[in-house]
C-alpha atoms as a PDB file:
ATOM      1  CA  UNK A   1       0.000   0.000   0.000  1.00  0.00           C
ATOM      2  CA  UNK A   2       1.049   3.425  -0.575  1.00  0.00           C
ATOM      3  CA  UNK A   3       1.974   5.749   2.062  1.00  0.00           C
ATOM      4  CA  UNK A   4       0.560   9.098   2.672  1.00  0.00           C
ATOM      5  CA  UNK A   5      -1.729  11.067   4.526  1.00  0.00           C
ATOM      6  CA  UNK A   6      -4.310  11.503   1.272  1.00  0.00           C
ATOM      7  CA  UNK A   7      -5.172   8.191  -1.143  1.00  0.00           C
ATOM      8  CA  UNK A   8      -7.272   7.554  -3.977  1.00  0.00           C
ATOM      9  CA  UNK A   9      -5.837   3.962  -4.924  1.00  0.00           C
ATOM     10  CA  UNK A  10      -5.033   1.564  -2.786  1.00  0.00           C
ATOM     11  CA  UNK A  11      -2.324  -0.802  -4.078  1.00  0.00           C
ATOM     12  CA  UNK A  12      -2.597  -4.182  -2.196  1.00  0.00           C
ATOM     13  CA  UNK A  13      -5.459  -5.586  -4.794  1.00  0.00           C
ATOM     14  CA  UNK A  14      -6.580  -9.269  -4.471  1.00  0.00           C
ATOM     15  CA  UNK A  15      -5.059 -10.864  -7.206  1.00  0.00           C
ATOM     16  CA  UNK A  16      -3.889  -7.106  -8.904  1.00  0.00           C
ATOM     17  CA  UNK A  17      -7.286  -7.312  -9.695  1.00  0.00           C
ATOM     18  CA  UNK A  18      -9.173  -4.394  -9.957  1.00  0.00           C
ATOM     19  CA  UNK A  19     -13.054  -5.055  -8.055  1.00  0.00           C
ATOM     20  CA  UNK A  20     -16.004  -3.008  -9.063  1.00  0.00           C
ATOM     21  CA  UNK A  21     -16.545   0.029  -6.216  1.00  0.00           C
ATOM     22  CA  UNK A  22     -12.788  -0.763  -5.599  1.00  0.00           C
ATOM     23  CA  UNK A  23     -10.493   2.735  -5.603  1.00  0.00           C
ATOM     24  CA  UNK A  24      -8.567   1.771  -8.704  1.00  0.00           C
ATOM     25  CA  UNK A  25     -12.182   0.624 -10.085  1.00  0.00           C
ATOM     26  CA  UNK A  26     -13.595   3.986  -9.158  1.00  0.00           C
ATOM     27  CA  UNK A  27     -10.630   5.470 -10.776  1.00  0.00           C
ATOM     28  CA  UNK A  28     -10.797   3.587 -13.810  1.00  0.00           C
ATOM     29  CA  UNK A  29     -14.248   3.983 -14.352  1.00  0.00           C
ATOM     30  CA  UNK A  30     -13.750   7.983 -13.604  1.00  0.00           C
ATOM     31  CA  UNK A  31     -11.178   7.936 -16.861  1.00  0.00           C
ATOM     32  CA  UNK A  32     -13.294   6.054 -19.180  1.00  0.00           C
ATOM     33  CA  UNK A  33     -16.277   8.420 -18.872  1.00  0.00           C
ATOM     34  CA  UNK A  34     -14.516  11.874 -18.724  1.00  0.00           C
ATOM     35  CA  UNK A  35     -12.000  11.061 -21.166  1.00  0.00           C
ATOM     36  CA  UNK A  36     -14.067   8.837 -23.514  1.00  0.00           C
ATOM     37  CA  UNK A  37     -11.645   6.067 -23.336  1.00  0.00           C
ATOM     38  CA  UNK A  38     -12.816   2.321 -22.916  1.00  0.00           C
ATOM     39  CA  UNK A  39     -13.120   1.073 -19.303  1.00  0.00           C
ATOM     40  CA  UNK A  40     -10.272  -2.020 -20.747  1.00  0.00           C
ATOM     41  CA  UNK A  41      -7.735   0.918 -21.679  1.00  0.00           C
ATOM     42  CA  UNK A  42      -8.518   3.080 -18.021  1.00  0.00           C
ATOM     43  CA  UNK A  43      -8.535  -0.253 -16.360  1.00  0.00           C
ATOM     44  CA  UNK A  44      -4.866  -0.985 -17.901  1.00  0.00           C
ATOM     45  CA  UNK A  45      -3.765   2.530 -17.580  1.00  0.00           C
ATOM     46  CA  UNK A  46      -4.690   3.141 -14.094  1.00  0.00           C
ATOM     47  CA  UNK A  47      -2.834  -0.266 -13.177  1.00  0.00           C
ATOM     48  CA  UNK A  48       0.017   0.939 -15.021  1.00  0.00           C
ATOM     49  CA  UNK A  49       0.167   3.560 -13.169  1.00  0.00           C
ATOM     50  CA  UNK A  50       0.398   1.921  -9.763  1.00  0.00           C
ATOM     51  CA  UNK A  51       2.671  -0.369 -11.136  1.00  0.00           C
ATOM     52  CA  UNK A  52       5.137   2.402 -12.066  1.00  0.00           C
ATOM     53  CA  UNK A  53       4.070   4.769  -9.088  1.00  0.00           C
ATOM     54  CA  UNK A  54       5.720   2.279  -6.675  1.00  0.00           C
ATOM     55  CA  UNK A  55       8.515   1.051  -8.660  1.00  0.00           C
ATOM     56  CA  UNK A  56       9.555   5.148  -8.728  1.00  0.00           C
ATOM     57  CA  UNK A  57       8.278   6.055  -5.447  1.00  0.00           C
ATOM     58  CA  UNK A  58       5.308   8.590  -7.315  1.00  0.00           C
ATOM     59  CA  UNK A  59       1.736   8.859  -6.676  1.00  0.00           C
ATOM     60  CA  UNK A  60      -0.146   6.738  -9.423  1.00  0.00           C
ATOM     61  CA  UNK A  61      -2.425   9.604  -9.438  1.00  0.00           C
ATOM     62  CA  UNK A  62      -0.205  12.566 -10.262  1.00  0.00           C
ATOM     63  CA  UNK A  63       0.432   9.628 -13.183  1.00  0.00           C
ATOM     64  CA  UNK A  64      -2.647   9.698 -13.878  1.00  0.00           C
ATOM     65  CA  UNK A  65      -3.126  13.550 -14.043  1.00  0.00           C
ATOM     66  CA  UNK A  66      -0.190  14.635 -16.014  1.00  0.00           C
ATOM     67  CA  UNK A  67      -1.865  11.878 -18.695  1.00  0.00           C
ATOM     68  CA  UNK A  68      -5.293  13.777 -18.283  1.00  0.00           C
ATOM     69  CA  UNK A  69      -3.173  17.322 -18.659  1.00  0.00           C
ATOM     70  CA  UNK A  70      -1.091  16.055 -21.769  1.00  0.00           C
ATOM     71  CA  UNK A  71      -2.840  13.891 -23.979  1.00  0.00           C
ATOM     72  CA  UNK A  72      -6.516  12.945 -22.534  1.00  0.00           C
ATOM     73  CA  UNK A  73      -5.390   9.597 -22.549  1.00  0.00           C
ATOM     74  CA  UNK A  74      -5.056   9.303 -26.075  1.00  0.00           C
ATOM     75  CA  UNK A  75      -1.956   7.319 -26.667  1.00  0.00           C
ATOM     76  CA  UNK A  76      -1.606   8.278 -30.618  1.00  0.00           C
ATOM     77  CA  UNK A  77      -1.210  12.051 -29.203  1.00  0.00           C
ATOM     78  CA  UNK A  78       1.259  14.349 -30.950  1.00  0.00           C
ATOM     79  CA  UNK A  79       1.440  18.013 -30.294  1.00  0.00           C
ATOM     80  CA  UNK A  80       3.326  20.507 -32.846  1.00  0.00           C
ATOM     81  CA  UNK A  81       6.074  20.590 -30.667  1.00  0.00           C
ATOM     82  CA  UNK A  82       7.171  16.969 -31.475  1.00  0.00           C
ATOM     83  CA  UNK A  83       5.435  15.712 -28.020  1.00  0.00           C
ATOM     84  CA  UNK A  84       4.128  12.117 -28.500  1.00  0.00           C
ATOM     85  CA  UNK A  85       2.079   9.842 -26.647  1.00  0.00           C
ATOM     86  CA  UNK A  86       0.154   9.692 -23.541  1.00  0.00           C
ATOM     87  CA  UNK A  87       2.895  11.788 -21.491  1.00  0.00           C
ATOM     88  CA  UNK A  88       3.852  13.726 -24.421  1.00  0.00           C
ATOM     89  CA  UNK A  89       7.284  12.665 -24.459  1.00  0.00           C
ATOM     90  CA  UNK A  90       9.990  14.531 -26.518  1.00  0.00           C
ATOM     91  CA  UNK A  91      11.005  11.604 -28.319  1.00  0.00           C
ATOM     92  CA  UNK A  92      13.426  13.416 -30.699  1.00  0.00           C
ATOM     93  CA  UNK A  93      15.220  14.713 -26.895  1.00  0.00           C
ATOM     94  CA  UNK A  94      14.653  11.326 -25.111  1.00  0.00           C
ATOM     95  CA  UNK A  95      15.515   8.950 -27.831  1.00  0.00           C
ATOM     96  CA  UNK A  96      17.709   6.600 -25.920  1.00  0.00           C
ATOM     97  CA  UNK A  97      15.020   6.039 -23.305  1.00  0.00           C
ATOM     98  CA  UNK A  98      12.959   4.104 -25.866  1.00  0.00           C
ATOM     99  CA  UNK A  99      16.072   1.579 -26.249  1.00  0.00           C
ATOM    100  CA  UNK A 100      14.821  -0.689 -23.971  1.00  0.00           C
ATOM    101  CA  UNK A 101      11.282  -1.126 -25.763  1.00  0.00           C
ATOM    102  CA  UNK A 102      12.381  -1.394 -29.229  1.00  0.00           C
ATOM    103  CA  UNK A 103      13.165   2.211 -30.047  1.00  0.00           C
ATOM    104  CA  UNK A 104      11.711   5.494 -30.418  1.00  0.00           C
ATOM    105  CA  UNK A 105       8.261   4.070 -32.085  1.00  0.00           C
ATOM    106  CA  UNK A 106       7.589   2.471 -28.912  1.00  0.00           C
ATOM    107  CA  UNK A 107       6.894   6.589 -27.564  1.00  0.00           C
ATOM    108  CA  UNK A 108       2.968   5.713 -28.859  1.00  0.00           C
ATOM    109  CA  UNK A 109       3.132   2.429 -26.389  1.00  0.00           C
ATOM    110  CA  UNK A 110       1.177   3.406 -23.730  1.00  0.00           C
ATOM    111  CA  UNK A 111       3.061   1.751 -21.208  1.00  0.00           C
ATOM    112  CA  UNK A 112       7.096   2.488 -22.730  1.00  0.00           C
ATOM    113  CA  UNK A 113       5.536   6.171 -22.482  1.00  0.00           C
ATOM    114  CA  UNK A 114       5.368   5.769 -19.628  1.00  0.00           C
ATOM    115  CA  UNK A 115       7.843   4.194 -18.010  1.00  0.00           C
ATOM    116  CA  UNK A 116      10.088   6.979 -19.678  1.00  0.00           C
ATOM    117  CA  UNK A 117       7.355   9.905 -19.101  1.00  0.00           C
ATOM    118  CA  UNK A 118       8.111   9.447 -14.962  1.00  0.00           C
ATOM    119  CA  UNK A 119      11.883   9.276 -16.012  1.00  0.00           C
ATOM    120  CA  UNK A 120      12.203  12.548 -17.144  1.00  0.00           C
ATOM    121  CA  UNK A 121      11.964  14.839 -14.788  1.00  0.00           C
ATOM    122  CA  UNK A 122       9.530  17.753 -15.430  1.00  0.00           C
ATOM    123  CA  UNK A 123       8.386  20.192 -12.197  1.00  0.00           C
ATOM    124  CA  UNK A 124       5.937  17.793 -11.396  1.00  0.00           C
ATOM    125  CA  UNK A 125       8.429  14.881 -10.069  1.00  0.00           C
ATOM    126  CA  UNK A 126       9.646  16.016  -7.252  1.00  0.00           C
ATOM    127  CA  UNK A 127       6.344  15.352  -5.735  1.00  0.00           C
ATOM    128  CA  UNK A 128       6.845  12.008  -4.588  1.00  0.00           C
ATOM    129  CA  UNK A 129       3.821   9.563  -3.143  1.00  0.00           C
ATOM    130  CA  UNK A 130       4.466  10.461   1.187  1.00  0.00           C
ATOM    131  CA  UNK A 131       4.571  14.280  -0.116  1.00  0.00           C
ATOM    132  CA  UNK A 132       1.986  14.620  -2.478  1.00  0.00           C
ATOM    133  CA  UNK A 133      -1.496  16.757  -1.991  1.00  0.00           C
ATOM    134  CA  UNK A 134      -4.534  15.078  -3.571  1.00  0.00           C
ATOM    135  CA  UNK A 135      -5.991  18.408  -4.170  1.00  0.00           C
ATOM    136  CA  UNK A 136      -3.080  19.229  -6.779  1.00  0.00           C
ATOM    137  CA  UNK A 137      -3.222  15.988  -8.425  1.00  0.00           C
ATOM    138  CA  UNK A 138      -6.892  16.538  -8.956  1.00  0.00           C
ATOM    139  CA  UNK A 139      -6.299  20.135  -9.842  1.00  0.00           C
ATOM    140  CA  UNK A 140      -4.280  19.077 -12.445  1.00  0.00           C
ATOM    141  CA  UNK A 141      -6.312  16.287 -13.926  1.00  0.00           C
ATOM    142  CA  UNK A 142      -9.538  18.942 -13.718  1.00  0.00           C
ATOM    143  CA  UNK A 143      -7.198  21.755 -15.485  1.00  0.00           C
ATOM    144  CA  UNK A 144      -8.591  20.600 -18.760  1.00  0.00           C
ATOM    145  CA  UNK A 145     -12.512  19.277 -17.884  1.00  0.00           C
ATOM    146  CA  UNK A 146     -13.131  22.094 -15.011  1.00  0.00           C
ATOM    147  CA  UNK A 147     -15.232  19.657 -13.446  1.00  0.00           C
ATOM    148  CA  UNK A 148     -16.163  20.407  -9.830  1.00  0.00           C
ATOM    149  CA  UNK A 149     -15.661  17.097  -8.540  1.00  0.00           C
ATOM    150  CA  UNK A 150     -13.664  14.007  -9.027  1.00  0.00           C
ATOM    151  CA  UNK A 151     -13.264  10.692  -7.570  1.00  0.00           C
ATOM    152  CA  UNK A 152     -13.337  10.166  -3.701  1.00  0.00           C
ATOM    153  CA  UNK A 153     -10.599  12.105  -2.209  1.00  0.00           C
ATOM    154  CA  UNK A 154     -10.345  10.104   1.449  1.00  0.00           C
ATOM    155  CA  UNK A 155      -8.167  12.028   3.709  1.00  0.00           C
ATOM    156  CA  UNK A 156      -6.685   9.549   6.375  1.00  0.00           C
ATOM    157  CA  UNK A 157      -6.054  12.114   8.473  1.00  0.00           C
ATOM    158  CA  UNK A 158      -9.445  13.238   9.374  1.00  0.00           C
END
């Protein structure tokens, strides 16, 4: 499980299974419907993100939001700027990061982008998972929808 005083996914799944009314269910299901993406790609996507969160000690969620922010979980994404994929990677920059998934195509593979999206680090990084505020990360993944509310923001501390 994740440490921190604020949590919207709990990692320690049954079976890395995601359960319906479960927080990564609730998560996934909040993707699919604002960002039009199927509840199979949020499902995969959110557990992605978990995956990755711990492995780089980041909340899954700020994952989650800088997705929302840059590409609206689209993983074909490409701005003018040369940005690609669900982080909007600088693939032309970070090149040699897609070695280790077959090379720089790989930037429109949801999950190479990424594994090398959280390596790079951008001012959002050095918020890591014991330091992060909720309210930012869903700040961030409203910026775009300027929705008034989003999942269920549980604060442990209250």
């Amino acid at each position: 499980r994740l440490v921190g005083s604020e949590m919207c996914i709990e990692t320690a799944v049954e079976d890395n299974v995601i359960h319906e009314g479960s927080p990564r269910h609730l998560v996934a299901e909040y993707i699919s419907r604002t960002f039009r993406v199927s509840m199979r790609d949020a499902r995969q996507i959110t557990d992605w993100a978990v995956e990755i969160g711990e492995a780089r000690d980041l909340d899954p969620l700020l994952i989650l939001a800088v997705i929302g922010t840059e590409s609206s979980f689209k993983p074909t994404a490409r701005s003018n700027a040369g940005a690609e994929g669900l982080m909007q990677v600088m693939t032309s920059v970070h090149e040699a990061k897609f070695d280790a998934f077959g090379g720089p195509e790989a930037a429109f593979d949801p999950y190479a982008n990424m594994v090398v999206g959280t390596d790079i680090p951008v001012s959002y990084t050095h918020l890591r998972a014991h330091e992060t505020d909720s309210y930012l990360v869903c700040r961030l993944l409203l910026e775009k929808k300027k929705k008034s509310t989003i999942f269920f923001i549980h604060n442990q501390n209250s």
